[in-house]
Protein backbone atom coordinates (compact mmCIF):
# COMPACT_ATOMS: atom_id res chain seq x y z
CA UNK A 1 73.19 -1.50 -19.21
CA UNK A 2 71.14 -4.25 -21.11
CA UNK A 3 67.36 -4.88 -20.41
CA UNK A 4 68.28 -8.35 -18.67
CA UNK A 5 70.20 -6.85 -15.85
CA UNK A 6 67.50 -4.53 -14.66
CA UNK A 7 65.75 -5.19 -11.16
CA UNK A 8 63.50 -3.49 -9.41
CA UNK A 9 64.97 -0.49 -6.20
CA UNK A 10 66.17 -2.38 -2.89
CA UNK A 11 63.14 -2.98 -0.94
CA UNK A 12 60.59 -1.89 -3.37
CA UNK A 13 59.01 -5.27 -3.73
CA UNK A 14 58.14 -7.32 -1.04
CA UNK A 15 57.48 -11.64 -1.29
CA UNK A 16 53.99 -12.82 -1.64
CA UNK A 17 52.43 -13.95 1.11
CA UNK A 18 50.79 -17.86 0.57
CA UNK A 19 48.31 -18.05 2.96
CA UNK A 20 46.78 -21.51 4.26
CA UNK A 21 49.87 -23.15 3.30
CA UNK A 22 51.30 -24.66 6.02
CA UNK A 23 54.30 -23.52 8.69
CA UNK A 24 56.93 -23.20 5.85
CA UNK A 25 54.80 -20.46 4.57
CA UNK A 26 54.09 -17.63 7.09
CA UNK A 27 53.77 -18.72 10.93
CA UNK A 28 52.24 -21.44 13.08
CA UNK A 29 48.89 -20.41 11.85
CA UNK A 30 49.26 -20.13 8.57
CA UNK A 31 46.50 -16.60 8.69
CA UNK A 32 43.85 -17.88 10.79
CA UNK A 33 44.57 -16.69 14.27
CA UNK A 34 45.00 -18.87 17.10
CA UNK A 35 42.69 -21.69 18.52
CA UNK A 36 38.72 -21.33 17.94
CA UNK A 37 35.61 -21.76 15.55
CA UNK A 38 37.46 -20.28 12.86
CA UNK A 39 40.99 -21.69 13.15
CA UNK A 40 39.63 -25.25 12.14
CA UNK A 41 38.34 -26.60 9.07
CA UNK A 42 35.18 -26.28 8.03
CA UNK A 43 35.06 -23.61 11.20
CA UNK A 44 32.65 -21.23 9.93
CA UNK A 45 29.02 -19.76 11.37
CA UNK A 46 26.04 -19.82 8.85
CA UNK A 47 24.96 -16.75 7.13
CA UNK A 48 23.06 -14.70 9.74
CA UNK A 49 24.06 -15.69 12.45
CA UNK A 50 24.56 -13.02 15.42
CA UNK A 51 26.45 -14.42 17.76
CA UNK A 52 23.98 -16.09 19.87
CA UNK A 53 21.70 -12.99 19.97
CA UNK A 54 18.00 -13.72 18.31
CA UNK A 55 18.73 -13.05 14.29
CA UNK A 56 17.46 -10.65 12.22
CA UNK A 57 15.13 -12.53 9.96
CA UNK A 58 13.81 -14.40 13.09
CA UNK A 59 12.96 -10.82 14.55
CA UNK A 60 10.66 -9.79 11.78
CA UNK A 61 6.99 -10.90 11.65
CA UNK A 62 6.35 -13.91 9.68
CA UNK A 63 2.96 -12.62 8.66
CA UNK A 64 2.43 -9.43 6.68
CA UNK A 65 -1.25 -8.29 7.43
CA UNK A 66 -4.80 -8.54 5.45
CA UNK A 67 -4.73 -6.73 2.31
CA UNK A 68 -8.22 -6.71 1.60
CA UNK A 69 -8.44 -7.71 -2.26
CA UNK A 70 -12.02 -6.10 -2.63
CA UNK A 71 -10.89 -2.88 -1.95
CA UNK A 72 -11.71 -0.09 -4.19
CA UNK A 73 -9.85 3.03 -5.05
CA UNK A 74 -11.51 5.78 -5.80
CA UNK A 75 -10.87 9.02 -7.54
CA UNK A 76 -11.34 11.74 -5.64
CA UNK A 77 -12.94 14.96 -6.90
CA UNK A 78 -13.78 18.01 -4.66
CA UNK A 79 -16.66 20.94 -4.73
CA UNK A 80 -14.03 23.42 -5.23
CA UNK A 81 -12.80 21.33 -8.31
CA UNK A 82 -16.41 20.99 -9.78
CA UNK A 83 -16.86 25.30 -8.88
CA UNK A 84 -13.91 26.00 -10.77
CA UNK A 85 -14.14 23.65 -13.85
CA UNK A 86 -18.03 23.70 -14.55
CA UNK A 87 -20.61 26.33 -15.34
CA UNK A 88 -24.27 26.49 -14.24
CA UNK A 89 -26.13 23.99 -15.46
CA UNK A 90 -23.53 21.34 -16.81
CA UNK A 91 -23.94 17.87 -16.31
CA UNK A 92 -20.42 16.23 -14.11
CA UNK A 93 -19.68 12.67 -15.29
CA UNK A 94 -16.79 10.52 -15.54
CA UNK A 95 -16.26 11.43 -19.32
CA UNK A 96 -16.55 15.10 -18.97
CA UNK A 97 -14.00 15.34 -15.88
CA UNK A 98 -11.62 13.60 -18.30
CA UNK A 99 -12.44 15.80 -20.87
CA UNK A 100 -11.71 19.06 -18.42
CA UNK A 101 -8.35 16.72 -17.42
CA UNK A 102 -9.65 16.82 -13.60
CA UNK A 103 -9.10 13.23 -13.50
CA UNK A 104 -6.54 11.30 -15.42
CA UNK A 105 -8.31 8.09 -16.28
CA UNK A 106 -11.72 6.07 -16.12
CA UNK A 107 -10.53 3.00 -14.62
CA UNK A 108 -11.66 4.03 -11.05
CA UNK A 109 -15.20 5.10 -10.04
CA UNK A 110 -15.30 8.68 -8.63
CA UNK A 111 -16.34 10.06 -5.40
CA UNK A 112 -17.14 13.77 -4.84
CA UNK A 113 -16.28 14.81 -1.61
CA UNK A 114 -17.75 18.24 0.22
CA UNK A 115 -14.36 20.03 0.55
CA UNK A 116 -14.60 24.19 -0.83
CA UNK A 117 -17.88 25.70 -1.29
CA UNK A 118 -20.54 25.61 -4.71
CA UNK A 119 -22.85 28.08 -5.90
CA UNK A 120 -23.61 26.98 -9.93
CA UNK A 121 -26.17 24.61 -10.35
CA UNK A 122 -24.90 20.66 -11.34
CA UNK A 123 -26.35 17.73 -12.47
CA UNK A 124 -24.12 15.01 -11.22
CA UNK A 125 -23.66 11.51 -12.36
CA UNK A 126 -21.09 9.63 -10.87
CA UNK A 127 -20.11 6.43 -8.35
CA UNK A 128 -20.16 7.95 -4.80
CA UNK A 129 -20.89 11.45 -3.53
CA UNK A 130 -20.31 12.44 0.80
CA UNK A 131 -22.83 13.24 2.64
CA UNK A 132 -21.69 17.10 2.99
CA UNK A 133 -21.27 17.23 -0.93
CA UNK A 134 -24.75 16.38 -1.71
CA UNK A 135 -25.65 19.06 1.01
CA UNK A 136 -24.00 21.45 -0.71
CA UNK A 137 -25.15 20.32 -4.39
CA UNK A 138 -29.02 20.27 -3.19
CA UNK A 139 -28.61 23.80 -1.35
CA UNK A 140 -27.18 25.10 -4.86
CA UNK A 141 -30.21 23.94 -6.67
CA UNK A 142 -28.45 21.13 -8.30
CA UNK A 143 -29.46 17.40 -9.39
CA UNK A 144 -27.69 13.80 -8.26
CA UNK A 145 -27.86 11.00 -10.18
CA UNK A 146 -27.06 7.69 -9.06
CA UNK A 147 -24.93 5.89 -11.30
């Protein structure tokens, strides 16, 4: 046996089939089916197209909304936060909750809300306090000052 005379098993390869080539090739058709959109040339539907049905992109609103660009975010610190955090007498501002890592940064302005209940006495300094916070701040003998 010599390297030149080897072949592959009987019917362990099969003939590649050349598509789009004609009838001498493979069939009348040559791969595209029989008579339609798609059997001619140039036969093809646009991306997104859904078969006559309404398309997806034309189903979605054109318009996204109002994003308000004066909106502001703020940073939310509770009662409960200041009761367990501060001692009687303290002053709460934006540097010292950053100090006590309540908050994480000063780039927002701060707003106390009334959540948990406060017996120490605070002076408070910052942006925006709730109603029922500074209820509960004035009834523990405490101070606000507006920033």
């Amino acid at each position: 046996m010599k390297i030149n005379t080897i072949k592959p098993g009987v019917g362990s390869t099969t003939k590649k089939i050349r598509r789009g080539r004609g009838n001498a090739s493979k069939g009348t058709y040559a791969g595209r089916g029989m008579k339609g959109q798609t059997a001619r040339a140039g036969g093809r539907r646009r991306p997104g197209f859904s078969g006559g049905q309404t398309p997806l992109y034309m189903r979605m609103p054109k318009l996204g909304g109002f994003k308000n660009p004066c909106r502001v975010e703020y940073s939310v610190v509770n009662i409960s936060t200041l009761e367990k955090n501060f001692s009687t007498g303290e002053t709460v501002t934006k540097e010292s909750l950053i100090e006590k890592r309540v908050i994480r940064s000063a780039k927002n302005p701060i707003k106390v809300l009334g959540n948990g209940e406060l017996n120490i006495a605070l002076t408070v300094k910052v942006d925006k306090i709730s109603k029922v916070a500074e209820e509960k701040i004035t009834k523990a003998k405490g101070k606000i000052d507006a920033v």
